[in-house]
Protein backbone atom coordinates (compact mmCIF):
# COMPACT_ATOMS: atom_id res chain seq x y z
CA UNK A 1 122.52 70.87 79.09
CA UNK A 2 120.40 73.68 78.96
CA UNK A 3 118.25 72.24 81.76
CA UNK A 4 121.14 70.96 84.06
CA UNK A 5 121.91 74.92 84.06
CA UNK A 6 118.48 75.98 84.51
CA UNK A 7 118.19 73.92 87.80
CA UNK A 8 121.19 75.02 88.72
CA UNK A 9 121.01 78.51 88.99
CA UNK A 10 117.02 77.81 90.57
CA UNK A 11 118.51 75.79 93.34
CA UNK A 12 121.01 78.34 93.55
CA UNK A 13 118.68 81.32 93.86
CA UNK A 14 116.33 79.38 96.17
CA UNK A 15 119.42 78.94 98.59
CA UNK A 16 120.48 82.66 98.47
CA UNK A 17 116.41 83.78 99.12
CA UNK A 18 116.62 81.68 101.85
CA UNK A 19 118.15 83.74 103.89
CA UNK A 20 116.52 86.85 103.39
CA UNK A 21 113.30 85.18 104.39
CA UNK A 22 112.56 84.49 108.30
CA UNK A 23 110.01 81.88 108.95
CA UNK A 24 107.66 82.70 112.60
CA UNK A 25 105.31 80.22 113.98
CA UNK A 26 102.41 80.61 116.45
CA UNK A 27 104.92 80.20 119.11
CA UNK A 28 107.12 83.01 118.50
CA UNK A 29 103.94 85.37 118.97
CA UNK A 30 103.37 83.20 121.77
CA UNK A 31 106.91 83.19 123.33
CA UNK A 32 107.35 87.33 122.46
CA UNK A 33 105.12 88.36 125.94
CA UNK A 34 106.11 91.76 127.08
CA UNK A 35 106.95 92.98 123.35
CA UNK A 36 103.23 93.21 122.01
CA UNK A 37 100.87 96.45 122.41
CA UNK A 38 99.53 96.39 126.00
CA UNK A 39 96.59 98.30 127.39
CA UNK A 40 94.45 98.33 130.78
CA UNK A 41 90.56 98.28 131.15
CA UNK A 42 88.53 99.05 134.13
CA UNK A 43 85.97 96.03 132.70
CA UNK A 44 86.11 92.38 134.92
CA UNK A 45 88.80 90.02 132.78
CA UNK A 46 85.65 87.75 131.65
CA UNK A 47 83.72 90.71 129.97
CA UNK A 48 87.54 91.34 128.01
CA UNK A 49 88.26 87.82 127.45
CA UNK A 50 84.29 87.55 125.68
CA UNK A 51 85.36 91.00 124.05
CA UNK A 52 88.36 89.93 122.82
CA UNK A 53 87.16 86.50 121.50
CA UNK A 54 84.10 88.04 119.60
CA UNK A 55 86.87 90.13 118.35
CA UNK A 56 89.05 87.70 116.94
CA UNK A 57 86.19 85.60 115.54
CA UNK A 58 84.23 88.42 113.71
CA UNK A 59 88.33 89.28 112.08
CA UNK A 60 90.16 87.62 109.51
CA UNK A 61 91.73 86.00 112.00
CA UNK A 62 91.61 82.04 112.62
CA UNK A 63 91.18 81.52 115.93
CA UNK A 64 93.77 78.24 117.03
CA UNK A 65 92.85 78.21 120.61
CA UNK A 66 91.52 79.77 123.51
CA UNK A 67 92.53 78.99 127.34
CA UNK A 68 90.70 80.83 129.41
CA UNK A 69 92.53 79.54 132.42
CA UNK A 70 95.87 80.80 131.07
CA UNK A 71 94.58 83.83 129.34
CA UNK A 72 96.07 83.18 126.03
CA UNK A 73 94.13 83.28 122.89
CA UNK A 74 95.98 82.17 119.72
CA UNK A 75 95.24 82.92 116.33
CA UNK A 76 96.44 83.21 112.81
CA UNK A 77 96.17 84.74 109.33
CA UNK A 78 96.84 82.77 106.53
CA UNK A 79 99.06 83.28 104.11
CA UNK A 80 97.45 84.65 100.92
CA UNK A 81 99.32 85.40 97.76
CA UNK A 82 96.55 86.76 95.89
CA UNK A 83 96.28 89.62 98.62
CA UNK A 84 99.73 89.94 98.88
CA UNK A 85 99.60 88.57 102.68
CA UNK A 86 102.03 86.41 103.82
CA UNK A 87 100.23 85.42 107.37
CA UNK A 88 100.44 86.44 110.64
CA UNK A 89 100.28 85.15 113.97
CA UNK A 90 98.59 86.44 116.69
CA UNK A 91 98.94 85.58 120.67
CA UNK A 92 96.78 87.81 122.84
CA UNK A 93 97.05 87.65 126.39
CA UNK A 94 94.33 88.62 128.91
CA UNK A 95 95.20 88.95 132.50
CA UNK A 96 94.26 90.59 135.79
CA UNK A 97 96.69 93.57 136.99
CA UNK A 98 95.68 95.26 140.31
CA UNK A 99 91.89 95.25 139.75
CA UNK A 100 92.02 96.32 136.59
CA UNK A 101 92.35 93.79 132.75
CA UNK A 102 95.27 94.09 131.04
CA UNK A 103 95.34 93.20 127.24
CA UNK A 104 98.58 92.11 125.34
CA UNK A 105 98.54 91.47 121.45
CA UNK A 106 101.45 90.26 119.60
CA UNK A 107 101.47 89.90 116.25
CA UNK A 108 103.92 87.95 114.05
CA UNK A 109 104.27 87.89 110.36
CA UNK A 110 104.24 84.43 109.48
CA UNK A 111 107.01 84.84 106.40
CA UNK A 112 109.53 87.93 106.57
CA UNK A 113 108.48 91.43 106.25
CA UNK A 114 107.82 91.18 102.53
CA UNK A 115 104.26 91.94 102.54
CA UNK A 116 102.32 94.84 101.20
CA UNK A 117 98.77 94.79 102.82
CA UNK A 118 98.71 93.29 106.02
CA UNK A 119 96.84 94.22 109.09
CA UNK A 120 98.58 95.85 112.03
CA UNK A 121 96.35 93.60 114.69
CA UNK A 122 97.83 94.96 117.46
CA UNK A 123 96.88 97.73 116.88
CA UNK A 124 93.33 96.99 115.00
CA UNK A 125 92.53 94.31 117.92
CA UNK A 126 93.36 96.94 120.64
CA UNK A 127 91.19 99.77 118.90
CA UNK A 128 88.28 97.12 118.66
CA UNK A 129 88.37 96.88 122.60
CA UNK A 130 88.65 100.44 123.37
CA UNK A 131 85.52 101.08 121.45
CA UNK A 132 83.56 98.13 122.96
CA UNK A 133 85.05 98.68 126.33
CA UNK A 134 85.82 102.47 127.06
């Protein structure tokens, strides 16, 4: 009986959590263009686009794919209870704007907002250019 009552109340508290957590994918960083942290460079889009991949790969970042054609780099951060990280995804756009390279990173916590210790990589990925860049 004990058991039966056990599971019950688990189920039942798994059901109630479930809507306090929000679950993002690769495409919702992907589909949020125009919402990330934008900045211009004066450098050619193929020196950014190298920039920004070297960027990405030396992070703790997986990088999921690159299209250089597109401009769209995707990459994640897996989720890691033992650092308290619940993932993120990352889309980074890299386009041409009047002569100049505009950068675009989005970043999407994989599970909620009920990490501790993540990474802003906006902001990290846009600081990273600026000092290989400016």
């Amino acid at each position: 009986m004990l058991s039966k009552l056990t599971l019950t109340l688990v189920i039942l508290l798994a059901l109630l959590l479930q809507g306090c957590i929000s679950f993002n994918s690769l495409a919702d960083a992907k589909n949020a263009k125009g919402s990330g942290l934008a900045k211009e460079y004066s450098a050619n889009r193929d020196a950014v686009w190298q920039q920004t991949l070297a960027i990405v790969s030396a992070s703790d970042l997986k990088l999921v794919n690159a299209d250089a054609s597109n401009g769209l780099i995707l990459a994640q951060q897996p989720v890691s209870p033992l650092s308290l990280t619940v993932g993120q995804n990352v889309a980074i756009y890299v386009s041409e704007n009047f002569g100049r390279t505009r950068v675009e990173v989005i970043s999407r916590k994989a599970i909620g907002n009920i990490e501790f210790t993540s990474r802003d990589w906006e902001e990290y990925i846009i600081e990273q250019l600026d000092d290989k860049l400016i």
